[in-house]
N, C-alpha and C. Protein backbone atom coordinates (compact mmCIF):
# COMPACT_ATOMS: atom_id res chain seq x y z
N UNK A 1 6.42 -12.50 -57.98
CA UNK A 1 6.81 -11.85 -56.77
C UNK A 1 7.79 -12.71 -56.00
N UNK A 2 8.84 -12.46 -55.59
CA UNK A 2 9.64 -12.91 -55.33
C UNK A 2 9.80 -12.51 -52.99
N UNK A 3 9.66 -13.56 -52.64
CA UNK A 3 9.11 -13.67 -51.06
C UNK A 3 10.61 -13.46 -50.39
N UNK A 4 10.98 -12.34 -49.73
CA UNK A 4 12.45 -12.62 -48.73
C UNK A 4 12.02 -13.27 -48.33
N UNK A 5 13.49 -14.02 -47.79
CA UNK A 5 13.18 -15.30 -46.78
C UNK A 5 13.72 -15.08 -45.40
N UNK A 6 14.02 -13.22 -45.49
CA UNK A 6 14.64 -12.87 -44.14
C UNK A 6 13.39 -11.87 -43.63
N UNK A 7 13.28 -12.18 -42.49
CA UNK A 7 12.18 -11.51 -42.03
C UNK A 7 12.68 -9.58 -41.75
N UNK A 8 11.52 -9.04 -41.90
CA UNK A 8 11.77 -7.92 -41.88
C UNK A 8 12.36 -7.29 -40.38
N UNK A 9 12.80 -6.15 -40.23
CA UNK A 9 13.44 -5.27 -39.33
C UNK A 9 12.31 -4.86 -38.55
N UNK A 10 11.40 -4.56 -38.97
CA UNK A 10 10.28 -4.13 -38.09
C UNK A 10 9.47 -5.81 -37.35
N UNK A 11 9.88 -6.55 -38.07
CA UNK A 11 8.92 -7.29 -37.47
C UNK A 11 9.47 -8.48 -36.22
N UNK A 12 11.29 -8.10 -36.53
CA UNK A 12 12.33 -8.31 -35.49
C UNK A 12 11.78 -7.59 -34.42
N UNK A 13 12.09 -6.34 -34.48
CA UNK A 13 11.61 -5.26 -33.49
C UNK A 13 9.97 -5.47 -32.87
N UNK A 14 9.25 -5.34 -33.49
CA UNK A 14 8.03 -5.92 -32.75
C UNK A 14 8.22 -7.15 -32.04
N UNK A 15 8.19 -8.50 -32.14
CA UNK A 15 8.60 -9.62 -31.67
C UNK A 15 9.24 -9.46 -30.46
N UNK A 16 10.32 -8.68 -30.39
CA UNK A 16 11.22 -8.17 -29.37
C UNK A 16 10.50 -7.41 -28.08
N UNK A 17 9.82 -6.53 -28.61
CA UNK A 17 8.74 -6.14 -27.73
C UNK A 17 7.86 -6.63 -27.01
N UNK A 18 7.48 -7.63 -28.33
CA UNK A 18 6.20 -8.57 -27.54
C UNK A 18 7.11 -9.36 -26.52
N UNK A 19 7.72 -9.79 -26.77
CA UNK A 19 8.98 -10.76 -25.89
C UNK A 19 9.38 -9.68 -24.37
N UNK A 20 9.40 -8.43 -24.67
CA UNK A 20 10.17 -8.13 -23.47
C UNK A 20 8.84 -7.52 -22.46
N UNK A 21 7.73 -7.26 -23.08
CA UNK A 21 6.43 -6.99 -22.38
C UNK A 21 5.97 -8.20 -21.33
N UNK A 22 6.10 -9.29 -22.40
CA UNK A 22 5.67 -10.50 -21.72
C UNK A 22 6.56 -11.01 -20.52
N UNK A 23 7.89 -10.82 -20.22
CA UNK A 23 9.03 -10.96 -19.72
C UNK A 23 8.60 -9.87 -18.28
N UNK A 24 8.33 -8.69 -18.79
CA UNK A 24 8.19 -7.87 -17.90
C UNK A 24 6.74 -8.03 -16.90
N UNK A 25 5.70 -8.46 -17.93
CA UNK A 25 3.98 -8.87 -16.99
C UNK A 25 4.53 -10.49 -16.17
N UNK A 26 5.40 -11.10 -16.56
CA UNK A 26 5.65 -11.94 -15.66
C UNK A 26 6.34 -12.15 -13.95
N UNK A 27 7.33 -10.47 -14.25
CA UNK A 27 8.29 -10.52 -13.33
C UNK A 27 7.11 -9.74 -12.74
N UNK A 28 6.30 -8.64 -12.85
CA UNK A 28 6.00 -8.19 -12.05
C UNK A 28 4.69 -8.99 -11.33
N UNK A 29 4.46 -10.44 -11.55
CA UNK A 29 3.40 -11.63 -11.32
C UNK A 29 4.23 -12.23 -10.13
N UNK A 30 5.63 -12.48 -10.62
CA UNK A 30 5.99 -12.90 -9.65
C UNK A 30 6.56 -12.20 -8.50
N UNK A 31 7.09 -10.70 -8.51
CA UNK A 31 7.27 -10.00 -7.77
C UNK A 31 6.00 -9.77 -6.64
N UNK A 32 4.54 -9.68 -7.16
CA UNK A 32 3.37 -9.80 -5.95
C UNK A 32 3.45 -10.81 -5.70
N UNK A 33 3.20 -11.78 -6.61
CA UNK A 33 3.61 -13.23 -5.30
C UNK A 33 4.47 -13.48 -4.62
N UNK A 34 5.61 -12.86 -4.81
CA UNK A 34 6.15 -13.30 -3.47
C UNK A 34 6.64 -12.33 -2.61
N UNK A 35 5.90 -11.22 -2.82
CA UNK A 35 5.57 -9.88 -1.61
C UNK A 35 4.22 -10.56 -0.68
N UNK A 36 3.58 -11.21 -1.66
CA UNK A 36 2.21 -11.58 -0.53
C UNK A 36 2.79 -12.70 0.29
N UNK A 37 3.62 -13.81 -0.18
CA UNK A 37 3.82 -14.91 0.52
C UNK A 37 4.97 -13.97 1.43
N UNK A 38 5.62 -12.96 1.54
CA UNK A 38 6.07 -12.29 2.81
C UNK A 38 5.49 -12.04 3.48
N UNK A 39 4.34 -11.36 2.90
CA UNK A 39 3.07 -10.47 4.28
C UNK A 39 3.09 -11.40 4.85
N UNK A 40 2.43 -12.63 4.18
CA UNK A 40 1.24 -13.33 4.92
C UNK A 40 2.63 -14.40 6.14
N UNK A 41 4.20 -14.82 5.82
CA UNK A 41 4.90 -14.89 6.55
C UNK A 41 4.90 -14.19 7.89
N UNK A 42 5.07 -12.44 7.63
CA UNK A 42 5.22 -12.02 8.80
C UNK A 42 3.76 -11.54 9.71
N UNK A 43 2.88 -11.95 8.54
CA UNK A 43 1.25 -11.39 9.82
C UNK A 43 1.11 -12.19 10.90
N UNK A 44 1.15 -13.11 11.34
CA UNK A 44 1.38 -13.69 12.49
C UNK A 44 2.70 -13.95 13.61
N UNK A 45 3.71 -12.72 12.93
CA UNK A 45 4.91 -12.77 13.64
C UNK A 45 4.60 -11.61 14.71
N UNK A 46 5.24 -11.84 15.66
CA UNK A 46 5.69 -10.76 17.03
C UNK A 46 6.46 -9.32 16.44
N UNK A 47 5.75 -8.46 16.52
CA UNK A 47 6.44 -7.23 15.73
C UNK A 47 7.69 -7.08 16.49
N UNK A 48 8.02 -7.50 17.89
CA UNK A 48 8.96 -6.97 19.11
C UNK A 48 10.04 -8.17 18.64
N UNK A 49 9.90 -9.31 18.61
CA UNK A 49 10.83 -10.06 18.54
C UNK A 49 10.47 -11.68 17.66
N UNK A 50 9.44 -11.39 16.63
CA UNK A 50 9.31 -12.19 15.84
C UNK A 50 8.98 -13.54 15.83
N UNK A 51 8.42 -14.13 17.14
CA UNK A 51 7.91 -15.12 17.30
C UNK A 51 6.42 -15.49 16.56
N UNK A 52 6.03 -16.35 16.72
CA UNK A 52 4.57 -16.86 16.33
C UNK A 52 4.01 -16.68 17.13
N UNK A 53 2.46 -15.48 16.81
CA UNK A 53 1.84 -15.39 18.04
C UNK A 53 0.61 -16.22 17.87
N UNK A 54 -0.01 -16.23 19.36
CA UNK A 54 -0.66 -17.22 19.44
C UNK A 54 -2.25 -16.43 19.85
N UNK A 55 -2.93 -17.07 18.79
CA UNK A 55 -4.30 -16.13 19.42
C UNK A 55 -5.39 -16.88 20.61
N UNK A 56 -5.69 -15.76 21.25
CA UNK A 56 -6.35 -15.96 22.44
C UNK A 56 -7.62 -15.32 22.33
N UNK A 57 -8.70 -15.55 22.88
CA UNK A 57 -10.22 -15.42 22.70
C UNK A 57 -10.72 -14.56 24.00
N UNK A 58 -10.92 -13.41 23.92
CA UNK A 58 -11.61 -12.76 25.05
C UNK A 58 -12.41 -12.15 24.85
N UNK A 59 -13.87 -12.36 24.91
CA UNK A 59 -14.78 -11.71 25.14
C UNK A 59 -15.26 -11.66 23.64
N UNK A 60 -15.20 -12.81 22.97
CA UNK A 60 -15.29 -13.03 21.32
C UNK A 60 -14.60 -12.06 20.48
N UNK A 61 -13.55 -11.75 20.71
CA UNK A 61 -12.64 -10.78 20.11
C UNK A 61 -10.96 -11.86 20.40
N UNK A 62 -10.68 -12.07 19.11
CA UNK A 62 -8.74 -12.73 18.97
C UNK A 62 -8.53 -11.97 19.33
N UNK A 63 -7.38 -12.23 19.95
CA UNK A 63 -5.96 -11.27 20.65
C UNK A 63 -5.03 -12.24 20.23
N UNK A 64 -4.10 -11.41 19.70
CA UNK A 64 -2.84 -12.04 19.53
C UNK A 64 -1.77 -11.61 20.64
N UNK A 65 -1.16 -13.21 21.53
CA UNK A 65 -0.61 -12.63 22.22
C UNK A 65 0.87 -13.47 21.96
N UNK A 66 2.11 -12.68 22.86
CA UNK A 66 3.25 -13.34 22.13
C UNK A 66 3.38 -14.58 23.06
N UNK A 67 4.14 -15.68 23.50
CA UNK A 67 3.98 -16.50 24.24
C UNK A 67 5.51 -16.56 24.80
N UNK A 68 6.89 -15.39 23.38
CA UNK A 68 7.93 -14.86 24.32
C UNK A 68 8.17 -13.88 25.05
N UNK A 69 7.53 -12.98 24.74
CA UNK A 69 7.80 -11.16 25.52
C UNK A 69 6.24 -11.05 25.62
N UNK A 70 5.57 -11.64 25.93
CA UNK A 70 4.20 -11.56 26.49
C UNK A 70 3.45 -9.98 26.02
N UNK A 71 3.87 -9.61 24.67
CA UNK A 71 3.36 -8.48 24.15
C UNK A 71 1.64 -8.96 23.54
N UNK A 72 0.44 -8.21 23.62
CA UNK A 72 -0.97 -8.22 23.55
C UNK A 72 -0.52 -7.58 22.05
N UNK A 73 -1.23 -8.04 20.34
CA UNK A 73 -1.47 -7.29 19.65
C UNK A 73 -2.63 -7.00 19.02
N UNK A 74 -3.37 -6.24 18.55
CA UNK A 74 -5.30 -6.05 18.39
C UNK A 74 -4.43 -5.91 17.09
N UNK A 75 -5.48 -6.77 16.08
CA UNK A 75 -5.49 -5.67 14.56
C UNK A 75 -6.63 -4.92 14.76
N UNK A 76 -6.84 -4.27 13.51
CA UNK A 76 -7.64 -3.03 13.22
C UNK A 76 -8.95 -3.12 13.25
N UNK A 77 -9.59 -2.28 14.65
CA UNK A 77 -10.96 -2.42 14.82
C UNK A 77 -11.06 -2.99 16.26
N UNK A 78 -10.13 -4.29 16.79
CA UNK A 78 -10.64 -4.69 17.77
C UNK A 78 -10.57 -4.76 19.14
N UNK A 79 -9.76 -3.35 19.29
CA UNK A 79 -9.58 -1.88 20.61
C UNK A 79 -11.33 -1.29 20.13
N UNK A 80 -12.11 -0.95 19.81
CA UNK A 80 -12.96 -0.97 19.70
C UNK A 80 -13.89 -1.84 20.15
N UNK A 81 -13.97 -2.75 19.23
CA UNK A 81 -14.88 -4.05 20.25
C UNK A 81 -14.54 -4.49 21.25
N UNK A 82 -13.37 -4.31 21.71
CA UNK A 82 -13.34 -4.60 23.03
C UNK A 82 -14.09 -3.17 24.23
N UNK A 83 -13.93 -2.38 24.08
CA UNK A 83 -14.59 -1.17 24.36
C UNK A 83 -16.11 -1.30 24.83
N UNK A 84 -16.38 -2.18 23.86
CA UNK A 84 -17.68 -2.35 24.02
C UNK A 84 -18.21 -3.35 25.40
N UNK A 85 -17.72 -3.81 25.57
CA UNK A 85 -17.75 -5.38 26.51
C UNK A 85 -17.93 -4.00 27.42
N UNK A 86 -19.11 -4.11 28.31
CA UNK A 86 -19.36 -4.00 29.56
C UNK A 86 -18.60 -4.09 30.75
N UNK A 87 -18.11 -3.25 31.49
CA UNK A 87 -17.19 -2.94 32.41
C UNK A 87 -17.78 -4.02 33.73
N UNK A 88 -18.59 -4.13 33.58
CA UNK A 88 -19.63 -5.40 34.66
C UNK A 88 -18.94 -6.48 34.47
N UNK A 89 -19.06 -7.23 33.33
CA UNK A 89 -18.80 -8.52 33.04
C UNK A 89 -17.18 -8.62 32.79
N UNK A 90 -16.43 -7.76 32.55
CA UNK A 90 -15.04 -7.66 31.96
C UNK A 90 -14.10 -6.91 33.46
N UNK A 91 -14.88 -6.51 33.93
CA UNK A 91 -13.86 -6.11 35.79
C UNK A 91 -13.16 -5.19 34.93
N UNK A 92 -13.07 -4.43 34.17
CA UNK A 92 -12.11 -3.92 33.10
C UNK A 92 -11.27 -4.53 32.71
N UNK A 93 -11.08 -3.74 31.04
CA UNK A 93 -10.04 -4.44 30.19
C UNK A 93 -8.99 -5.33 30.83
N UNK A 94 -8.20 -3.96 31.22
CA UNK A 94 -6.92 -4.58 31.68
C UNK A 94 -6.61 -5.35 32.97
N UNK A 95 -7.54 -5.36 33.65
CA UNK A 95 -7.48 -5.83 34.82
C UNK A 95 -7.85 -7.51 34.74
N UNK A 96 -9.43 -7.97 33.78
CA UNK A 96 -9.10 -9.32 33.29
C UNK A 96 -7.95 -9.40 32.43
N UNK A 97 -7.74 -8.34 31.94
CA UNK A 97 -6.51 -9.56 30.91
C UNK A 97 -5.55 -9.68 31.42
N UNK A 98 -4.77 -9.39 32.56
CA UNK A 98 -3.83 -9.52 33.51
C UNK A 98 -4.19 -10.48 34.48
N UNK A 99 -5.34 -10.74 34.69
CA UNK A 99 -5.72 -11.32 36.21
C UNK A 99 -5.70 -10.10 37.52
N UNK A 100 -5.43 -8.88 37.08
CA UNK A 100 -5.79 -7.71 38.53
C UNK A 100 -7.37 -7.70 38.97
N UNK A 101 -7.27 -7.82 39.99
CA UNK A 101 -9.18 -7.97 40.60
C UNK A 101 -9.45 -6.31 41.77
């Protein structure tokens, strides 16, 4: 039996595949990584003007507030817990978080 020593057409073509699959599970590895290292860039930015906000503690609930355009931001859920805080102890929402008495 006599062995080519040129590899076959199909097994070019497979190889090629495996090569461009692997090429492709990589880009799209690195494409989420560095969509997440964006999120996680802009989750602590000022949606209004992109500063670093700075969180503040009221009533055991973060607030993110901006420290340039003095914008208040809640993530999700904690317009709710704040809700909860007793109108007694809190003078209302907005009135402590302003300083209005």
């Amino acid at each position: 039996m006599a062995i080519d020593e040129k590899p076959s057409r199909n097994e070019d073509e497979y190889w090629a595949k495996v090569d461009a699959e692997l090429i492709k599970s990589r880009r799209a590895a690195l494409d989420a990584e560095r969509e997440k290292a964006r999120k996680s860039e802009q989750q602590n930015k000022c949606p209004r003007c992109c500063v670093d906000l700075k969180e503040r503690e009221y009533h055991h609930v973060k607030i993110d507030e901006c420290p340039q355009c003095g914008g208040i931001w809640l993530d999700k859920g904690e317009l709710e817990m704040l809700q909860q805080v007793p109108r007694e102890k809190s003078g209302g929402f907005l009135g402590s978080m302003f300083g209005i008495r």
